[in-house]
Protein backbone atom coordinates (compact mmCIF):
# COMPACT_ATOMS: atom_id res chain seq x y z
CA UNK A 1 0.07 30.94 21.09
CA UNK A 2 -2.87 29.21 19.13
CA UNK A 3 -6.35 29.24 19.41
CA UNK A 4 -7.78 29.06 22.86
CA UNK A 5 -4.66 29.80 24.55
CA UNK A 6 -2.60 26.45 22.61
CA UNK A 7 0.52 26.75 22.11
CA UNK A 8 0.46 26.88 17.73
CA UNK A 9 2.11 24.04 15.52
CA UNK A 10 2.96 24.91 12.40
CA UNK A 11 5.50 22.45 10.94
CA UNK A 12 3.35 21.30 7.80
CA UNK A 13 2.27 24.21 6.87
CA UNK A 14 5.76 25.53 7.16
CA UNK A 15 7.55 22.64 4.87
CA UNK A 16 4.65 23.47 2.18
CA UNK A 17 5.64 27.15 2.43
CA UNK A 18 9.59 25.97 2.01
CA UNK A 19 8.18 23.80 -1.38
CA UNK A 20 6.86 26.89 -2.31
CA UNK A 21 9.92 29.28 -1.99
CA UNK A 22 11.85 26.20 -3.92
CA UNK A 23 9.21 25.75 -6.68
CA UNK A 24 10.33 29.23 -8.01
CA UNK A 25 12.84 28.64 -6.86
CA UNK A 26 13.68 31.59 -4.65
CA UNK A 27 16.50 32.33 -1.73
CA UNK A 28 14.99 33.22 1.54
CA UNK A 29 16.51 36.48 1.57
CA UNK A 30 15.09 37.34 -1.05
CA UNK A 31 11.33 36.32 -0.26
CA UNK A 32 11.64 37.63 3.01
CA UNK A 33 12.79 41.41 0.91
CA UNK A 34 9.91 40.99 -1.93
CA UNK A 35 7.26 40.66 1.64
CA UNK A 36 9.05 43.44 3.11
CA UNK A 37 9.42 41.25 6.56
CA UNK A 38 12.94 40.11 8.56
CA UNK A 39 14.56 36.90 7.35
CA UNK A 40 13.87 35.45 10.85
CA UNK A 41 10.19 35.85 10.38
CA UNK A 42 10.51 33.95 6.84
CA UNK A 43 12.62 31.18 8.73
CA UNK A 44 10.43 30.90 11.82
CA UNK A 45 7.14 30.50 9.20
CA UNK A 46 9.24 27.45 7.52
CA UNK A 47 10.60 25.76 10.37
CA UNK A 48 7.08 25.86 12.20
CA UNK A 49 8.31 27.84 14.70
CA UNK A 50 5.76 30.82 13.80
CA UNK A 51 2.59 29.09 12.55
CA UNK A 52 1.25 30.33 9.72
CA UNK A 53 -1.88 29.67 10.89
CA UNK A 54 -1.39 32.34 13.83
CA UNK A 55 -0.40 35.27 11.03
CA UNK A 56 -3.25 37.83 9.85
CA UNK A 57 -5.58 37.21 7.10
CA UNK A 58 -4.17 40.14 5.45
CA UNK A 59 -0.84 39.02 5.89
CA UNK A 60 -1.40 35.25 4.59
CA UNK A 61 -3.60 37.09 1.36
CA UNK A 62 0.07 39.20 1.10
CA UNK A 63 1.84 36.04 0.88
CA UNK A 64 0.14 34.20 -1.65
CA UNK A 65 -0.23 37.09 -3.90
CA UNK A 66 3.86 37.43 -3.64
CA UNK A 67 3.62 34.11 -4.01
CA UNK A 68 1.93 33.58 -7.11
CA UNK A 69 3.17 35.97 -9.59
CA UNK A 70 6.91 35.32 -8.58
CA UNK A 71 6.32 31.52 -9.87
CA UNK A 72 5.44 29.19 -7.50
CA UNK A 73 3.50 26.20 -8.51
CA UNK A 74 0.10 26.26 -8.30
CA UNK A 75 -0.92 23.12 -7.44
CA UNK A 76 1.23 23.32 -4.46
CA UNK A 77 -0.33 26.91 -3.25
CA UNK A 78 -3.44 24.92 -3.06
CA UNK A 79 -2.38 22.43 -0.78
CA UNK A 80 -1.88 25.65 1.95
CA UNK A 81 -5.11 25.94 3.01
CA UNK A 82 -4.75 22.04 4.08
CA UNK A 83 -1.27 22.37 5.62
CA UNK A 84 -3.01 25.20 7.72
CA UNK A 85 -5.73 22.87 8.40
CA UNK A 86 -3.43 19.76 9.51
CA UNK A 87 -1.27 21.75 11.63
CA UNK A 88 -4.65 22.91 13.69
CA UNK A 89 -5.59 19.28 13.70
CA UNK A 90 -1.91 18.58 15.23
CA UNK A 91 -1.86 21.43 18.03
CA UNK A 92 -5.51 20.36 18.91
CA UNK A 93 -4.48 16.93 19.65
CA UNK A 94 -1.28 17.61 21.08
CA UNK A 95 -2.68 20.38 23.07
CA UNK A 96 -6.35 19.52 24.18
CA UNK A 97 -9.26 21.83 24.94
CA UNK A 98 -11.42 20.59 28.11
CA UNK A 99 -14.73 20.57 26.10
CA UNK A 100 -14.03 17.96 23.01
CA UNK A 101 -16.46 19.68 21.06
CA UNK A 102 -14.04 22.36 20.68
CA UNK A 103 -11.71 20.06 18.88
CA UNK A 104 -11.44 20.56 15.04
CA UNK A 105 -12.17 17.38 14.08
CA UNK A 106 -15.30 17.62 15.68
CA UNK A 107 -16.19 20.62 13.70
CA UNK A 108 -14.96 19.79 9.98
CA UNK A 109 -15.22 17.44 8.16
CA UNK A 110 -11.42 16.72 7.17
CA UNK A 111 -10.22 16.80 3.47
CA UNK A 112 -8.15 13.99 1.87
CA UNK A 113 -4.90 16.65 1.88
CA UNK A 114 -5.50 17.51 5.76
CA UNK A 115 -5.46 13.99 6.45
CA UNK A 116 -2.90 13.03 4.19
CA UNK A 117 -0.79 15.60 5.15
CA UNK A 118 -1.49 14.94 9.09
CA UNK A 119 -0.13 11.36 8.29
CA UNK A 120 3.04 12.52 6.85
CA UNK A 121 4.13 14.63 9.99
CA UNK A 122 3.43 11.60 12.25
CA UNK A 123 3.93 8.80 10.38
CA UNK A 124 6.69 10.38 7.36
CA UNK A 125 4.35 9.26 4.54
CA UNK A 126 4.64 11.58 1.62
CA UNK A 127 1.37 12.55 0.15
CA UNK A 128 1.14 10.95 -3.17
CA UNK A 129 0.71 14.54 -5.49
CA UNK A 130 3.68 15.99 -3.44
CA UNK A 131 6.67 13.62 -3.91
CA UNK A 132 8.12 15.66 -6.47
CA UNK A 133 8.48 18.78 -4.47
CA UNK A 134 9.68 16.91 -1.37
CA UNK A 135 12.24 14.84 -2.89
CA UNK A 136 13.80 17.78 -4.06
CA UNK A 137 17.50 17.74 -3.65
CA UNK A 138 18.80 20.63 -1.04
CA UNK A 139 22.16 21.68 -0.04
CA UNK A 140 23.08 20.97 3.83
CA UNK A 141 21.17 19.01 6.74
CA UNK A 142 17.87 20.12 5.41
CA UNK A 143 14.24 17.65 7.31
CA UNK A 144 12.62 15.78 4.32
CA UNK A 145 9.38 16.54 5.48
CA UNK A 146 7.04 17.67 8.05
CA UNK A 147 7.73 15.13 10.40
CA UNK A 148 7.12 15.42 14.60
CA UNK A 149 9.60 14.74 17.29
CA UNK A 150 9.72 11.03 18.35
CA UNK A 151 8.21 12.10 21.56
CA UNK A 152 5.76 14.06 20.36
CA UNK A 153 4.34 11.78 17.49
CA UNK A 154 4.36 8.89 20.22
CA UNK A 155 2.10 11.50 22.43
CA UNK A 156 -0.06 12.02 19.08
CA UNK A 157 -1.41 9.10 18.77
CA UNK A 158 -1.69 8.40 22.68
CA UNK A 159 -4.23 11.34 22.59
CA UNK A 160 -5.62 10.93 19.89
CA UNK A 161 -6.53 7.56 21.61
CA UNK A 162 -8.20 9.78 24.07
CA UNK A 163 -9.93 11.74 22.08
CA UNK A 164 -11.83 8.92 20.27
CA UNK A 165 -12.67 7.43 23.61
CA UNK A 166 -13.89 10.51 24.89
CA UNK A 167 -15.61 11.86 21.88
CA UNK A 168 -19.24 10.81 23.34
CA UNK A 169 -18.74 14.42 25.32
CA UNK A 170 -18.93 16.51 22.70
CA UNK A 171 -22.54 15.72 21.95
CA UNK A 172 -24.07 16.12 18.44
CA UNK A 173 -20.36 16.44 16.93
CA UNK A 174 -19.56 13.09 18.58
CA UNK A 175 -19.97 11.11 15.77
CA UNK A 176 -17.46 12.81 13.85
CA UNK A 177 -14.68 13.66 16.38
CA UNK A 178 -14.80 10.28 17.44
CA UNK A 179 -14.89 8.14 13.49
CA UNK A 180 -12.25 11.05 12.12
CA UNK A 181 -10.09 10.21 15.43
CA UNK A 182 -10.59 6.58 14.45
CA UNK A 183 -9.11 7.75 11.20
CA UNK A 184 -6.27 9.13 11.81
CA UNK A 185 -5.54 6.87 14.57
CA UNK A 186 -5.10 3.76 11.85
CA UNK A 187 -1.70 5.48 11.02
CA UNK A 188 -0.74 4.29 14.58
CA UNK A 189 2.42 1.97 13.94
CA UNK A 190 2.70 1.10 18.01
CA UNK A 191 2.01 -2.83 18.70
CA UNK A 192 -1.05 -2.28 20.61
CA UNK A 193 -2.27 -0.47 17.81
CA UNK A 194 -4.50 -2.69 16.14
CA UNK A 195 -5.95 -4.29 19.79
CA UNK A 196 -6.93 -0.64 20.27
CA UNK A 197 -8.54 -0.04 17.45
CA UNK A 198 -10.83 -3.19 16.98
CA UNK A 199 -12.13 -2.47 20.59
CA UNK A 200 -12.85 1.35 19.70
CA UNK A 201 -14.29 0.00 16.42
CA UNK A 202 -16.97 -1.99 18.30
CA UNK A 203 -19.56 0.07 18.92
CA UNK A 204 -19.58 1.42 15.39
CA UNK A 205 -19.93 -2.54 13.47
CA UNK A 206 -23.51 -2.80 14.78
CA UNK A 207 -24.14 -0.63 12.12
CA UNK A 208 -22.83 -2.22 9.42
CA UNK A 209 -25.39 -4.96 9.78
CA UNK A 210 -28.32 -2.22 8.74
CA UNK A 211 -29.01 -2.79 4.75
CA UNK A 212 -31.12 0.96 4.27
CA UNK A 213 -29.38 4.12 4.45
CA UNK A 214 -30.06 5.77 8.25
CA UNK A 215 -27.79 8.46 9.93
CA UNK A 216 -25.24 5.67 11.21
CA UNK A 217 -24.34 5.01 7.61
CA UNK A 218 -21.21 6.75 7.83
CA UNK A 219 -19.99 4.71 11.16
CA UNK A 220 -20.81 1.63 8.91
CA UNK A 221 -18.36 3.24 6.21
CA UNK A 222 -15.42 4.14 8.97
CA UNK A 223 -15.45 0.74 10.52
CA UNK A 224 -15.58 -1.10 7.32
CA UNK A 225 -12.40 1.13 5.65
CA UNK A 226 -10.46 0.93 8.79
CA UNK A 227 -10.39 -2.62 9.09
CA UNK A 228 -9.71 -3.15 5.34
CA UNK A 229 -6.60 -0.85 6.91
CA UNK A 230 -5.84 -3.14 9.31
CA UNK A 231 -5.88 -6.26 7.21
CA UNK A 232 -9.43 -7.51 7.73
CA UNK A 233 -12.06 -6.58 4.46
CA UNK A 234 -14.62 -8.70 5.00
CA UNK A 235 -16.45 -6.00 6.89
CA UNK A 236 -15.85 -3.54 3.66
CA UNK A 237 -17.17 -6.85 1.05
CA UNK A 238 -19.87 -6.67 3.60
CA UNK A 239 -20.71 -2.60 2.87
CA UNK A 240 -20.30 -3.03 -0.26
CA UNK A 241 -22.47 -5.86 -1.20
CA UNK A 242 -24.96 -3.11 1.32
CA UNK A 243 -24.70 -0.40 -1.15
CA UNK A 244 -25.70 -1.52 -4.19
CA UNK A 245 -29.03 -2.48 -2.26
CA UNK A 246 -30.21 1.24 -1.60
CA UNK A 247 -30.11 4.15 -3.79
CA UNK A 248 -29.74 6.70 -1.31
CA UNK A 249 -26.53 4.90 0.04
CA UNK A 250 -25.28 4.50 -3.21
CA UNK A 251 -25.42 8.23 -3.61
CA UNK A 252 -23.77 9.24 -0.42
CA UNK A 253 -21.17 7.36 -1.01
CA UNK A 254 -20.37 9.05 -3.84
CA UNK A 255 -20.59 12.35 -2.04
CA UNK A 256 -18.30 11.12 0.24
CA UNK A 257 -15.58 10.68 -2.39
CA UNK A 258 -16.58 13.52 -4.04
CA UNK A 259 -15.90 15.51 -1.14
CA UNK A 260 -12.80 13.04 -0.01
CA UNK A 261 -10.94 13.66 -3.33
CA UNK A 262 -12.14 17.78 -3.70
CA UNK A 263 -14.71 16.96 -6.46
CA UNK A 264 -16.81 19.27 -4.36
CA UNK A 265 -15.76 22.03 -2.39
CA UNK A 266 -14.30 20.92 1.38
CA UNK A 267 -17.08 23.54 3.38
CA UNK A 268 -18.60 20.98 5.29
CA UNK A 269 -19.20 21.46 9.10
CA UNK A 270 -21.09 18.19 9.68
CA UNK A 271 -22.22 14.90 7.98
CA UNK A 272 -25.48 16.56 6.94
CA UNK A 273 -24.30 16.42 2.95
CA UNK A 274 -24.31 12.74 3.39
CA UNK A 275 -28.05 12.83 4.57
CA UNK A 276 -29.24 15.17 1.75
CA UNK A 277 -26.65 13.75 -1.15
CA UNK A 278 -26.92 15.96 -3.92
CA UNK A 279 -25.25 15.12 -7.31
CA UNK A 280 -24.95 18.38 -8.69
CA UNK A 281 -22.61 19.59 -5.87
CA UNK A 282 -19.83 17.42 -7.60
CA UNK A 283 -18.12 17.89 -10.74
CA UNK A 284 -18.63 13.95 -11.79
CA UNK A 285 -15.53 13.97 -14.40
CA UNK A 286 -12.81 15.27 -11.53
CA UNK A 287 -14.53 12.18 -9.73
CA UNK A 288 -14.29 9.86 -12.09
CA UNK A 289 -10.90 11.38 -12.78
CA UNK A 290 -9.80 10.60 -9.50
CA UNK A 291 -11.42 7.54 -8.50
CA UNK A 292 -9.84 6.10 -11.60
CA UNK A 293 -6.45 7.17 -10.68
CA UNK A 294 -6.52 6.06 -7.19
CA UNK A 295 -7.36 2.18 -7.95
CA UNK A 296 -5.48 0.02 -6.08
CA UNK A 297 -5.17 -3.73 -5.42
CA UNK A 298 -5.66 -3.46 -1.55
CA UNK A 299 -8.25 -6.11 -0.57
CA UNK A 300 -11.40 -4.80 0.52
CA UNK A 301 -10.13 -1.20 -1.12
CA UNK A 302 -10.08 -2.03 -4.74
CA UNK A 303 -13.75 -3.80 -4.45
CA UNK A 304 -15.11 -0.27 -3.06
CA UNK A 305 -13.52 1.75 -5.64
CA UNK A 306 -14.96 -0.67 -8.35
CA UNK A 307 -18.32 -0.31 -7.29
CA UNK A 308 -18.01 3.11 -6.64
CA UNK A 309 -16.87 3.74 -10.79
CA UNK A 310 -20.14 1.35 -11.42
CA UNK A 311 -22.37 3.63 -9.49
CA UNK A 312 -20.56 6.88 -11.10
CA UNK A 313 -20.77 5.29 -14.86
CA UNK A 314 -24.67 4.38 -14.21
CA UNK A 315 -25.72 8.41 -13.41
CA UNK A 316 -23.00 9.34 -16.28
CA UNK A 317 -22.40 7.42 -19.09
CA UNK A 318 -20.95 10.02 -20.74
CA UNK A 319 -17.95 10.69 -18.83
CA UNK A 320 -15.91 8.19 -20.81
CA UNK A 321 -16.45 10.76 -23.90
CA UNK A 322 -15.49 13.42 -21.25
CA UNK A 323 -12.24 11.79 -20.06
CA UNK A 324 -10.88 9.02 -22.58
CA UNK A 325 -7.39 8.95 -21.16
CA UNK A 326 -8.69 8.16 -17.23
CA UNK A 327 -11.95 5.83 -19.75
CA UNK A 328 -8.85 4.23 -20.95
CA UNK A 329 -6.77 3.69 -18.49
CA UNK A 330 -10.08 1.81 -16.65
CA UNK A 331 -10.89 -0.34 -19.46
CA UNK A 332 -6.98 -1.39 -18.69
CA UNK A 333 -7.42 -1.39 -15.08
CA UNK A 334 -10.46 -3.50 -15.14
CA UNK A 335 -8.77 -6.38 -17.15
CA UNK A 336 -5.90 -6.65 -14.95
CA UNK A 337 -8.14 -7.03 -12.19
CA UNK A 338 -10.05 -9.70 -13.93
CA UNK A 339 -7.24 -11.53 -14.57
CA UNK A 340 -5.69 -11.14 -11.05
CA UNK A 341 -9.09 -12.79 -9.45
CA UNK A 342 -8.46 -10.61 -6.48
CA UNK A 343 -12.32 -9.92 -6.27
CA UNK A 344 -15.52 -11.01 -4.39
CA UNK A 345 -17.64 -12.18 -6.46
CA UNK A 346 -20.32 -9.11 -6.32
CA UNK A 347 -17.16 -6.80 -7.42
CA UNK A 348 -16.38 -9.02 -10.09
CA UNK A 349 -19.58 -8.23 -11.68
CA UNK A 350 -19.34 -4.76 -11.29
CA UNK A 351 -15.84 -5.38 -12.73
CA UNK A 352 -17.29 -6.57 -15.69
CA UNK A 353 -20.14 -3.99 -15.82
CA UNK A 354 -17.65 -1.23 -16.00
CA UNK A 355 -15.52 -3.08 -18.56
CA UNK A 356 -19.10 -3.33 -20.78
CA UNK A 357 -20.00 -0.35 -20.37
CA UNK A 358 -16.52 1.66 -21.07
CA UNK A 359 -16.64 -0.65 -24.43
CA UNK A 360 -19.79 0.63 -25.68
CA UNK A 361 -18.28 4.12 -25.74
CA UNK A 362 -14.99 3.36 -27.11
């Protein structure tokens, strides 16, 4: 059973444990005989049958520190914590408390792997970083992922439908059940999907009309990214052209993708950081790291991410000495999107900003 008397899901956390075993690689016998535990246990932890999530602390410290020195990758032990994470986000949907602000996504703010990871047990999309590991070949009829029962990711997104809509009962956390609901809900692939959202999304656009930074700054943010999801970025040109109009907007958004892409460490109960943005909780060249290798030519998308590197490069104009290969791979970026003319016209400068600027410290 999980928390609050839930019955536990553990399938993602489970298939990252399996990458783990096969990143060494390592039989199941004989990880089950280095934890001194049954085989079953081992096979009910990677088939989500027994949640890791439900084991002891002392237990799950056991099992990274057999974990670790036998060889398995590191970058892939990190992504545990998340799996954990997702699969608490999955049973809480699934399996609803009566008081929403119970609900975990009304208590956390989500990382980019929790959410990522979320999305490939209900929608099969492989997180980018872990395509390696899961396209590994196996012997037999072995899942390729994490993925949910038909029925059960059709019920996932039916409550998490609910939960959105009844997010205004959990008070304070509101807010953030109901615009990381939102979220997560944009992976929907049902017909009525999009209907759905643009009707939930309507009481969050009045705030994208405010030009000053106020605590509804981060609704303005959700609805503006989720319809550039959808297909419609004229709400996110309309952000954007917002941000470069107030400092302290400018600098939450960067703390939002400093804490979206773990340039900062993911202990945030609340929105709070965004009120009280503080650059030297992020380590700037992971950002710019990571906002430079995420680019993309999605409409709507690529102009945040632009302007976004233009804010970064203005506090730091030193992190293209710190990073040439991601300064590099920018100055590249930038004159592809140039060419392409894919950009509004206030991205295009910062476009061209970032391309002048990355030139004066080539």
């Amino acid at each position: 059973m999980g928390s609050g008397g839930r019955t536990g899901i553990g399938v993602v956390s489970g298939f990252v444990l399996r990458m783990l075993r096969e990143s060494i690689p390592l039989p199941q016998t004989v990880l089950a005989e280095r934890l001194g535990i049954d085989l079953g246990t081992v096979q009910g932890w990677e088939s989500g049958r027994r949640p890791l999530g439900n084991i002891r602390a002392m237990d799950l410290l056991q099992l990274r520190r057999t974990l670790a020195p036998l060889g398995a990758d590191g970058s892939l032990l990190g992504w545990l914590d998340a799996a954990m994470d997702a699969d608490r986000i999955l049973t809480a949907v699934l399996h609803p408390s009566a008081d929403p602000a119970d609900h975990p996504l009304a208590g956390w703010v989500q990382s980019r792997e929790t959410a990522h990871l979320v999305a490939w047990a209900v929608r099969g999309i492989i997180p980018p970083a872990l395509q390696p590991h899961a396209n590994r070949r196996r012997r037999g009829p072995a899942p390729a992922g994490p993925q949910l029962s038909a029925a059960d990711r059709a019920d996932f997104f039916a409550q998490l439908r609910r939960t959105a809509e009844s997010a205004g009962r959990a008070g304070e956390r509101g807010l953030l059940l109901r615009r990381q609901s939102l979220y997560l809900a944009s992976y929907d692939p049902a017909p009525d999907a999009e209907d759905w959202a643009e009707q939930a999304l309507r009481t969050m656009r009045p705030a994208l009309a405010l030009r000053d930074y106020t605590p509804r700054w981060i609704e303005a943010r959700t609805a503006a990214t989720v319809a550039a999801r959808r297909g419609d970025p004229v709400p996110l040109y309309d952000f954007v052209d917002a941000l470069a109009a107030d400092q302290h907007s400018e600098l939450a958004n960067l703390a939002y993708w400093a804490y979206w892409l773990g340039s900062m460490p993911p202990t945030q109960p609340d929105d709070d950081f965004l009120h009280r943005p503080d650059p030297t909780a992020w380590n700037p060249p992971h950002l710019f790291q990571q906002l430079t290798g995420s680019l993309h030519d999605a409409p709507g998308t690529v102009d945040l991410y632009v302007h976004s590197l233009h804010t970064l490069l203005r506090l730091h104009p030193w992190l293209p000495l710190a990073d040439p290969a991601s300064a590099r791979h920018l100055r590249e970026r930038a004159v592809e999107l140039l060419d392409a003319r894919v950009l509004s016209p206030v991205s295009r400068h910062d476009v061209e900003a970032v391309h002048y600027l990355l030139q004066q410290t080539n």
